[in-house]
PDB file of N, CA and C in Angstrom:
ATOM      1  N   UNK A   1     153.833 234.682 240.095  1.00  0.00           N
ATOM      2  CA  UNK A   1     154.605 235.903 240.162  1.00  0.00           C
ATOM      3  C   UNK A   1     154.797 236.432 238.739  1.00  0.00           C
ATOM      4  N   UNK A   2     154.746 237.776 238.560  1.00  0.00           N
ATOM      5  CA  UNK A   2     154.552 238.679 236.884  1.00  0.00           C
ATOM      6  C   UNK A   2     156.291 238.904 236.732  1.00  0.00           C
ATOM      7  N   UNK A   3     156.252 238.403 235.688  1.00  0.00           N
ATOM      8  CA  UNK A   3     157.773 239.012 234.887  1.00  0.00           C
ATOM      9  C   UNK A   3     158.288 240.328 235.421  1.00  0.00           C
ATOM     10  N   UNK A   4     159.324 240.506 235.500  1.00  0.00           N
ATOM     11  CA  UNK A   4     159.893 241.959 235.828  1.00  0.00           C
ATOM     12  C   UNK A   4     161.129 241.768 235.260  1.00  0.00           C
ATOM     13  N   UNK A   5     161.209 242.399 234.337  1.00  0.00           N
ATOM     14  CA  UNK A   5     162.021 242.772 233.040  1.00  0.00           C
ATOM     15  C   UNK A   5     163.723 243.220 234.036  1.00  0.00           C
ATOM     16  N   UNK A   6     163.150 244.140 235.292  1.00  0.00           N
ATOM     17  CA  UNK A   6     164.524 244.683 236.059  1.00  0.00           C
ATOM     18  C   UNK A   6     165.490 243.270 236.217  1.00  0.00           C
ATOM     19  N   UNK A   7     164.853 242.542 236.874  1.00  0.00           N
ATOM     20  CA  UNK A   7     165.596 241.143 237.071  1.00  0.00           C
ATOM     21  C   UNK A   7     166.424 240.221 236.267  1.00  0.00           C
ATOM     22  N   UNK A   8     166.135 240.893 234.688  1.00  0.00           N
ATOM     23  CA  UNK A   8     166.774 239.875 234.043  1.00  0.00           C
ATOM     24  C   UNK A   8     168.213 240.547 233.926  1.00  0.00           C
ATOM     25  N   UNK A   9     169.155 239.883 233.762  1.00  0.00           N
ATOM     26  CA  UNK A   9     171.221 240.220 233.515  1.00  0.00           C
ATOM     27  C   UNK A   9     171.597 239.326 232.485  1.00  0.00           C
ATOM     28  N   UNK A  10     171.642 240.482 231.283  1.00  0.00           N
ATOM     29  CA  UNK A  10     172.187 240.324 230.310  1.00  0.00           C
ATOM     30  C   UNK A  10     173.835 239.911 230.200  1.00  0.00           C
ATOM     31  N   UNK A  11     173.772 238.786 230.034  1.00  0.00           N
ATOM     32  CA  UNK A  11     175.195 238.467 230.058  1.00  0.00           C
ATOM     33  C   UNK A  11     176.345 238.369 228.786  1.00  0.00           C
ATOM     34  N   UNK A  12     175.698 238.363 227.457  1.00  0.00           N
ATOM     35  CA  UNK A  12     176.211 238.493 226.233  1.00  0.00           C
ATOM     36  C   UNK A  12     175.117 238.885 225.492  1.00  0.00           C
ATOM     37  N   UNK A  13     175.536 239.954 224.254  1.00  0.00           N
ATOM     38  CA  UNK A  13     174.562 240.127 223.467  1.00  0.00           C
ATOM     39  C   UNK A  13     175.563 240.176 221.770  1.00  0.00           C
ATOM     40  N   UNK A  14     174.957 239.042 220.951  1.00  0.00           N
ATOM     41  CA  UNK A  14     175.452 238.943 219.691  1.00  0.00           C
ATOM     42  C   UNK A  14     174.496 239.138 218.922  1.00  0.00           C
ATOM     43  N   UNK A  15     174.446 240.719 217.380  1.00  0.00           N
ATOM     44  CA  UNK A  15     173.588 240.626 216.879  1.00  0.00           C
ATOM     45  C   UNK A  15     174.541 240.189 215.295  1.00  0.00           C
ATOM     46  N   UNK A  16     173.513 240.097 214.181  1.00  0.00           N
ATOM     47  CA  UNK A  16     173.622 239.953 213.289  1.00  0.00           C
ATOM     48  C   UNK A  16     172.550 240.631 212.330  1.00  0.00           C
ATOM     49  N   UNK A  17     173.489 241.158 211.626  1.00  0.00           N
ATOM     50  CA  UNK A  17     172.685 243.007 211.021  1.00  0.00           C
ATOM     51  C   UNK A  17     172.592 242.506 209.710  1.00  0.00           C
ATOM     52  N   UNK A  18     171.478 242.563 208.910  1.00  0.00           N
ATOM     53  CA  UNK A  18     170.646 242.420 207.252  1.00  0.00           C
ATOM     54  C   UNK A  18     170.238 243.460 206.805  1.00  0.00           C
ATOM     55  N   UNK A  19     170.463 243.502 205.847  1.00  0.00           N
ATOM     56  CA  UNK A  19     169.126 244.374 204.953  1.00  0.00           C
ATOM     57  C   UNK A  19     168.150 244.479 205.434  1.00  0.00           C
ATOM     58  N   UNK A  20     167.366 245.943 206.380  1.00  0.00           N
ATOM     59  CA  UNK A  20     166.004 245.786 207.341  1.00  0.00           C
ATOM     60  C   UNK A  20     165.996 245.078 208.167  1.00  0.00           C
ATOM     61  N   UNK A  21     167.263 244.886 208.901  1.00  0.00           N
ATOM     62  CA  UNK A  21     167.017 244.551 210.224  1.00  0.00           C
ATOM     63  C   UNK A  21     167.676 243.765 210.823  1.00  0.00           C
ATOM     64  N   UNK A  22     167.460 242.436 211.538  1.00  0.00           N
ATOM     65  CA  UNK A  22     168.610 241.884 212.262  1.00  0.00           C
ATOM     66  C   UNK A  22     167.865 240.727 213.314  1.00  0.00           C
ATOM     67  N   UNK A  23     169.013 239.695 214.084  1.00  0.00           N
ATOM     68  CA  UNK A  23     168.825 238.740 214.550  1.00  0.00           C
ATOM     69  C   UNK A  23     169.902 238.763 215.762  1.00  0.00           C
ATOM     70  N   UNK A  24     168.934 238.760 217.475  1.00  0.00           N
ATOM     71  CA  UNK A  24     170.131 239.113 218.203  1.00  0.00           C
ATOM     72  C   UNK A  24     169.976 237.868 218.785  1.00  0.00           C
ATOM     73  N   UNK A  25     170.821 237.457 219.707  1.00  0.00           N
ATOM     74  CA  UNK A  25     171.577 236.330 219.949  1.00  0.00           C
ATOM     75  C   UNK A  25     171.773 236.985 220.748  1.00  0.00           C
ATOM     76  N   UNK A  26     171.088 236.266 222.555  1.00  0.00           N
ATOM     77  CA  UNK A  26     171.468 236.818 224.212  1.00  0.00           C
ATOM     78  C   UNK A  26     171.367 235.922 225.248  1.00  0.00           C
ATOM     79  N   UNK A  27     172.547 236.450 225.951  1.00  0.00           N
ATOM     80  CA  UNK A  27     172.335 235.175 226.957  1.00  0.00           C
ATOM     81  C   UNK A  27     171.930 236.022 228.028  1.00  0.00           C
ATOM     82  N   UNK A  28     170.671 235.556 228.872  1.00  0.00           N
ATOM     83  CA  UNK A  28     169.748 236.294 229.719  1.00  0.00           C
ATOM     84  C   UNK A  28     170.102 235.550 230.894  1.00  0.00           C
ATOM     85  N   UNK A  29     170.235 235.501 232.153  1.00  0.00           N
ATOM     86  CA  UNK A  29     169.546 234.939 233.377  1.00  0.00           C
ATOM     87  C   UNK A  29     168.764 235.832 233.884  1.00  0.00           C
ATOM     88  N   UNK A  30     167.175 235.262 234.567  1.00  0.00           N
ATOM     89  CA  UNK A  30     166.576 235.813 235.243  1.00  0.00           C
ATOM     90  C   UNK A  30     166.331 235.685 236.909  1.00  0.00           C
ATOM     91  N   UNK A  31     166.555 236.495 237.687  1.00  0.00           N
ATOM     92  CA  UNK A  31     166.505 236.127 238.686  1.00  0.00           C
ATOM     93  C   UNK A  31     167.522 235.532 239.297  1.00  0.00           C
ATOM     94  N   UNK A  32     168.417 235.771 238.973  1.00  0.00           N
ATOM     95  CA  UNK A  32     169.749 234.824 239.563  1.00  0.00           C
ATOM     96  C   UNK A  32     169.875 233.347 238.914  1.00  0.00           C
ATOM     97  N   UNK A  33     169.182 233.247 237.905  1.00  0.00           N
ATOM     98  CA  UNK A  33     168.824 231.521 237.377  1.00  0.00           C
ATOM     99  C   UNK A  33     169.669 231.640 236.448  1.00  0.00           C
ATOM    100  N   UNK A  34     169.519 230.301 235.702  1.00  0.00           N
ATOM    101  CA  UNK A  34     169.920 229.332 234.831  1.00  0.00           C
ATOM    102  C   UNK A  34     170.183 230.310 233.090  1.00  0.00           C
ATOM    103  N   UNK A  35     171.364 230.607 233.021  1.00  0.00           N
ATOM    104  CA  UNK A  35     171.662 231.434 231.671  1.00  0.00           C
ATOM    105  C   UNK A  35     171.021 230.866 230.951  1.00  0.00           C
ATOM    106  N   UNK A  36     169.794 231.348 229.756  1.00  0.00           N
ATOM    107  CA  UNK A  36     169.319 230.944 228.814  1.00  0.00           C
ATOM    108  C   UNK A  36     169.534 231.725 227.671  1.00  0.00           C
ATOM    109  N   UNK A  37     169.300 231.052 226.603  1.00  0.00           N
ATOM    110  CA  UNK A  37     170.151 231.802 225.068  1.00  0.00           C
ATOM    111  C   UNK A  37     168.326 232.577 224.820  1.00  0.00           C
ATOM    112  N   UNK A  38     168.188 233.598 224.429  1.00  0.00           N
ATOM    113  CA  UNK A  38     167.144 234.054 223.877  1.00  0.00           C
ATOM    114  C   UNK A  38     167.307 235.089 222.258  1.00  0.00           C
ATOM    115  N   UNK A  39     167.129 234.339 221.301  1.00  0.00           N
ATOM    116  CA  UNK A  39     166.682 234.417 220.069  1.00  0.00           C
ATOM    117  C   UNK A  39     165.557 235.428 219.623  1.00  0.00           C
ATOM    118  N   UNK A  40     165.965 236.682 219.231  1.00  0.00           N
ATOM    119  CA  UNK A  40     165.153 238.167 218.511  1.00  0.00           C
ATOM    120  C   UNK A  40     165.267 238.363 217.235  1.00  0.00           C
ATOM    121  N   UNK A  41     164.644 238.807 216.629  1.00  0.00           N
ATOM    122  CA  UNK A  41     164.220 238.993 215.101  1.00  0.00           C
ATOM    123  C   UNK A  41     163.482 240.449 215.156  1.00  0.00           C
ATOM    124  N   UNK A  42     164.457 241.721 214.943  1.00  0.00           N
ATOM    125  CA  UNK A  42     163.913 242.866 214.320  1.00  0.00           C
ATOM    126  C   UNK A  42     163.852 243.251 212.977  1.00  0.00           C
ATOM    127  N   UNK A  43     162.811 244.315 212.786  1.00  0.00           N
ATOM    128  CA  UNK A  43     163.310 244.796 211.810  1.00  0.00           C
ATOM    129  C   UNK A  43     162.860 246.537 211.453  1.00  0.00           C
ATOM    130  N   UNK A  44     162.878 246.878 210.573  1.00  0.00           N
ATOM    131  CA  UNK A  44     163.342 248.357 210.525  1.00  0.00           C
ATOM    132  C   UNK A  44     161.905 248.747 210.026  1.00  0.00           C
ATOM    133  N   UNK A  45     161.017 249.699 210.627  1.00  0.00           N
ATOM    134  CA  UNK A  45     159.254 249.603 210.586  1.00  0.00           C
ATOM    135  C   UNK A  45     159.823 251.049 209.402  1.00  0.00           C
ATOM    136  N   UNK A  46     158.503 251.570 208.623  1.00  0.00           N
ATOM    137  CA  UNK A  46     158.852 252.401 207.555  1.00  0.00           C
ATOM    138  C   UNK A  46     159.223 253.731 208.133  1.00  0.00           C
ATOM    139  N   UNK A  47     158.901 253.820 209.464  1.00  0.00           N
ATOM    140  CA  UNK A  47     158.832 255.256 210.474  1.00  0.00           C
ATOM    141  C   UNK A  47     159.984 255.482 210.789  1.00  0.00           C
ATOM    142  N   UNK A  48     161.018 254.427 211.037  1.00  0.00           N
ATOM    143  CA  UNK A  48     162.640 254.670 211.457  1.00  0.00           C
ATOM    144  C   UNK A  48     162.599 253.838 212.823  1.00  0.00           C
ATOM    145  N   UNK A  49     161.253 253.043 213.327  1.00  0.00           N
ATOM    146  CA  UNK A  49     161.812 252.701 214.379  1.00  0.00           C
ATOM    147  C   UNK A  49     161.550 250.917 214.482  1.00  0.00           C
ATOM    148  N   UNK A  50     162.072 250.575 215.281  1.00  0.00           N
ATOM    149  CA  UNK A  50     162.444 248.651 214.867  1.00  0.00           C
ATOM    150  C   UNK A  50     161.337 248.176 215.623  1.00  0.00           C
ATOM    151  N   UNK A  51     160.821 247.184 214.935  1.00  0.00           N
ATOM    152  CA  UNK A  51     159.691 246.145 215.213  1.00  0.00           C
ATOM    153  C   UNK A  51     160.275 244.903 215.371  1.00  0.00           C
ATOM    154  N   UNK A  52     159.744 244.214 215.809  1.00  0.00           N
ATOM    155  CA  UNK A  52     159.766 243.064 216.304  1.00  0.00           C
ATOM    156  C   UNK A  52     159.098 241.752 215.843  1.00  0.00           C
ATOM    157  N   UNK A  53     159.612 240.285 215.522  1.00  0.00           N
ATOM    158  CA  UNK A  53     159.142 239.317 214.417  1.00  0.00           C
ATOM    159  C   UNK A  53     159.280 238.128 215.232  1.00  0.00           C
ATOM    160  N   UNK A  54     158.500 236.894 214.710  1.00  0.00           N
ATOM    161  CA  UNK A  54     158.671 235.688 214.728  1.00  0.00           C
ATOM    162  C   UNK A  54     160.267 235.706 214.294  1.00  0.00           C
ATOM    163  N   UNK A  55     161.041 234.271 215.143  1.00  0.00           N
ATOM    164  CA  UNK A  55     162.396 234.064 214.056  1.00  0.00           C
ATOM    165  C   UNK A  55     161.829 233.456 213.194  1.00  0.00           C
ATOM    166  N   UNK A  56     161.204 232.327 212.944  1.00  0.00           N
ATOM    167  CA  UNK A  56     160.826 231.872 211.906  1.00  0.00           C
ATOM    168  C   UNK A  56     161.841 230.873 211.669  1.00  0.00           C
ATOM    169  N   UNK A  57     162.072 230.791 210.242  1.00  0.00           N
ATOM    170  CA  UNK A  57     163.416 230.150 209.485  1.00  0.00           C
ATOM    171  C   UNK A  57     164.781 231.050 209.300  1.00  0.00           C
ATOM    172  N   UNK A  58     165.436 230.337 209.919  1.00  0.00           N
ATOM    173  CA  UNK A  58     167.074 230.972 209.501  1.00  0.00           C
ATOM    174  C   UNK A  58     167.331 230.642 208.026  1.00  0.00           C
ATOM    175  N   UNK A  59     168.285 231.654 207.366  1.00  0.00           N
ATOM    176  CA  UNK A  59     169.100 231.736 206.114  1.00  0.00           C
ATOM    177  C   UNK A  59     169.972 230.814 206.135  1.00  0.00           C
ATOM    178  N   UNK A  60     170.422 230.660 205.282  1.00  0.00           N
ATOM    179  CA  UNK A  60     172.197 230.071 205.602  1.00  0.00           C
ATOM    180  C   UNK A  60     172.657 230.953 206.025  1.00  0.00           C
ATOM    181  N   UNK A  61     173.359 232.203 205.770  1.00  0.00           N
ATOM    182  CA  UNK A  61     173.966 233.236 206.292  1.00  0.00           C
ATOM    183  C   UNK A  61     173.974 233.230 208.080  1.00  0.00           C
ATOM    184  N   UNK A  62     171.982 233.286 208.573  1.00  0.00           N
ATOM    185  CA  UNK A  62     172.025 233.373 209.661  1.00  0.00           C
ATOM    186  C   UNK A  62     172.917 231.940 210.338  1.00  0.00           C
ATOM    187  N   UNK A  63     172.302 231.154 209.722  1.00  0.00           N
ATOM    188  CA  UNK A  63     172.513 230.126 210.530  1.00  0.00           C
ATOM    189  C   UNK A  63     174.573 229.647 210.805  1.00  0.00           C
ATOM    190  N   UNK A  64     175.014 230.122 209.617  1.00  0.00           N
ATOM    191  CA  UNK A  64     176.063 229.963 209.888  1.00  0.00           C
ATOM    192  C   UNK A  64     176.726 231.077 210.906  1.00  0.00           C
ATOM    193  N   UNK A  65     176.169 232.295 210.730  1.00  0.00           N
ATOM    194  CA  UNK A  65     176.448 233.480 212.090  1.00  0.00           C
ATOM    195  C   UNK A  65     176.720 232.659 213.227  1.00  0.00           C
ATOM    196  N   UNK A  66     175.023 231.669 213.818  1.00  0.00           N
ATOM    197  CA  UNK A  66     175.212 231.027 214.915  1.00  0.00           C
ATOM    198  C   UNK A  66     176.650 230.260 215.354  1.00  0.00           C
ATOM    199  N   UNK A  67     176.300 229.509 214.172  1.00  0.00           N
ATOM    200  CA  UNK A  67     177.083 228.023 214.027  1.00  0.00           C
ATOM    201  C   UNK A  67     178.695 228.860 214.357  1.00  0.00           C
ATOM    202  N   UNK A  68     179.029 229.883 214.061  1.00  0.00           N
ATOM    203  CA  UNK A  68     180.716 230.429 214.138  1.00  0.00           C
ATOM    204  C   UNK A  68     180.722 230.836 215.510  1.00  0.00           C
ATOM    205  N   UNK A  69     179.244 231.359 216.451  1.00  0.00           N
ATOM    206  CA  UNK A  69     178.990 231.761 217.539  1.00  0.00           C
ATOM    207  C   UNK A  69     178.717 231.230 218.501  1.00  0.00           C
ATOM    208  N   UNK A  70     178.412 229.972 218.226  1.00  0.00           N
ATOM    209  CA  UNK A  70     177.890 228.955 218.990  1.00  0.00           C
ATOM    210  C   UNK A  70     178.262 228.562 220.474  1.00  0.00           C
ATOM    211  N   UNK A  71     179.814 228.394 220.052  1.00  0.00           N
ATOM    212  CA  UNK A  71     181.035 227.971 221.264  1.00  0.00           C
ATOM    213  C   UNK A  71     180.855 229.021 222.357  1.00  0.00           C
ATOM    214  N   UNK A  72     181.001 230.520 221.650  1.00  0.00           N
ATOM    215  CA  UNK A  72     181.059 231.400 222.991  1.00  0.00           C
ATOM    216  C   UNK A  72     180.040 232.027 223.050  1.00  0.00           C
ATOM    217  N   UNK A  73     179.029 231.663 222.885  1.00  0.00           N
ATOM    218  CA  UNK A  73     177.507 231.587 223.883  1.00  0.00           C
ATOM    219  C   UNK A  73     177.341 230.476 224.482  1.00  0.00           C
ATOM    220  N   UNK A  74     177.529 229.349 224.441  1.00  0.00           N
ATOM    221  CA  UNK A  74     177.874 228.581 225.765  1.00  0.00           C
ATOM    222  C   UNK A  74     178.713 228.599 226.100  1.00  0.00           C
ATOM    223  N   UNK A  75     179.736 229.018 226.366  1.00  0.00           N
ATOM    224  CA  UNK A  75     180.860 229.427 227.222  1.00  0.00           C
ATOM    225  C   UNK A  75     180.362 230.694 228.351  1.00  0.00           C
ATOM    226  N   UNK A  76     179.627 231.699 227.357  1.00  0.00           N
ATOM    227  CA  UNK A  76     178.639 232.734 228.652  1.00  0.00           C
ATOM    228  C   UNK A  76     177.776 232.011 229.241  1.00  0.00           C
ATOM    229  N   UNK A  77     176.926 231.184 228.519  1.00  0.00           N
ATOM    230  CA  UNK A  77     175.966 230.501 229.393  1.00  0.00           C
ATOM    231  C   UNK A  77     176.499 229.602 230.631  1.00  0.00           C
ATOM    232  N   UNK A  78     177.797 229.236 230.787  1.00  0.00           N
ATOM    233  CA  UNK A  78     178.423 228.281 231.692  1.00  0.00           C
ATOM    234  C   UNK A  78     179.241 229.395 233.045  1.00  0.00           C
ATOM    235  N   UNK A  79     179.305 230.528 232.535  1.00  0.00           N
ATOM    236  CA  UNK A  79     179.887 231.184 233.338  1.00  0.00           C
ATOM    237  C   UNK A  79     181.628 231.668 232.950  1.00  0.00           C
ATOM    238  N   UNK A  80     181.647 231.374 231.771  1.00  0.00           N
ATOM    239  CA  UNK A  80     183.247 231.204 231.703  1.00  0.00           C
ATOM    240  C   UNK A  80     184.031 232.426 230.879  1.00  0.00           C
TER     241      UNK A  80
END
């Protein structure tokens, strides 16, 4: 069965905004399933409009974003 983007329910969305761009932090279920955290990496293309990246390696900066965020994205992911 092919992905269908309609199905997925966004249940939290945390970004974290840089210089050119940003790192969002979402908790997705698809299909009525199992909340999963899904990890994005944009950034700002020279035209004005946002592209899309490997995450790659986190900063400290990013990583501490998570680390302060951590608790209540599994708390969405649990339902709570």
């Amino acid at each position: 069965m092919a992905y269908n983007q309609t199905k997925d329910k966004v249940m939290k969305v945390l970004t974290y905004e840089y210089e050119g761009g940003s790192l969002l932090f979402a908790i997705i279920s698809y299909d009525g399933g199992e909340a999963k955290l899904q990890i994005s990496r944009t950034y700002n293309k020279k035209n004005d409009e946002i592209g899309y990246a490997k995450i790659g390696r986190l900063t400290k900066e990013e990583t501490q974003f998570f680390l302060d965020n951590a608790e209540e994205l599994v708390d969405n992911m649990k339902g709570d």
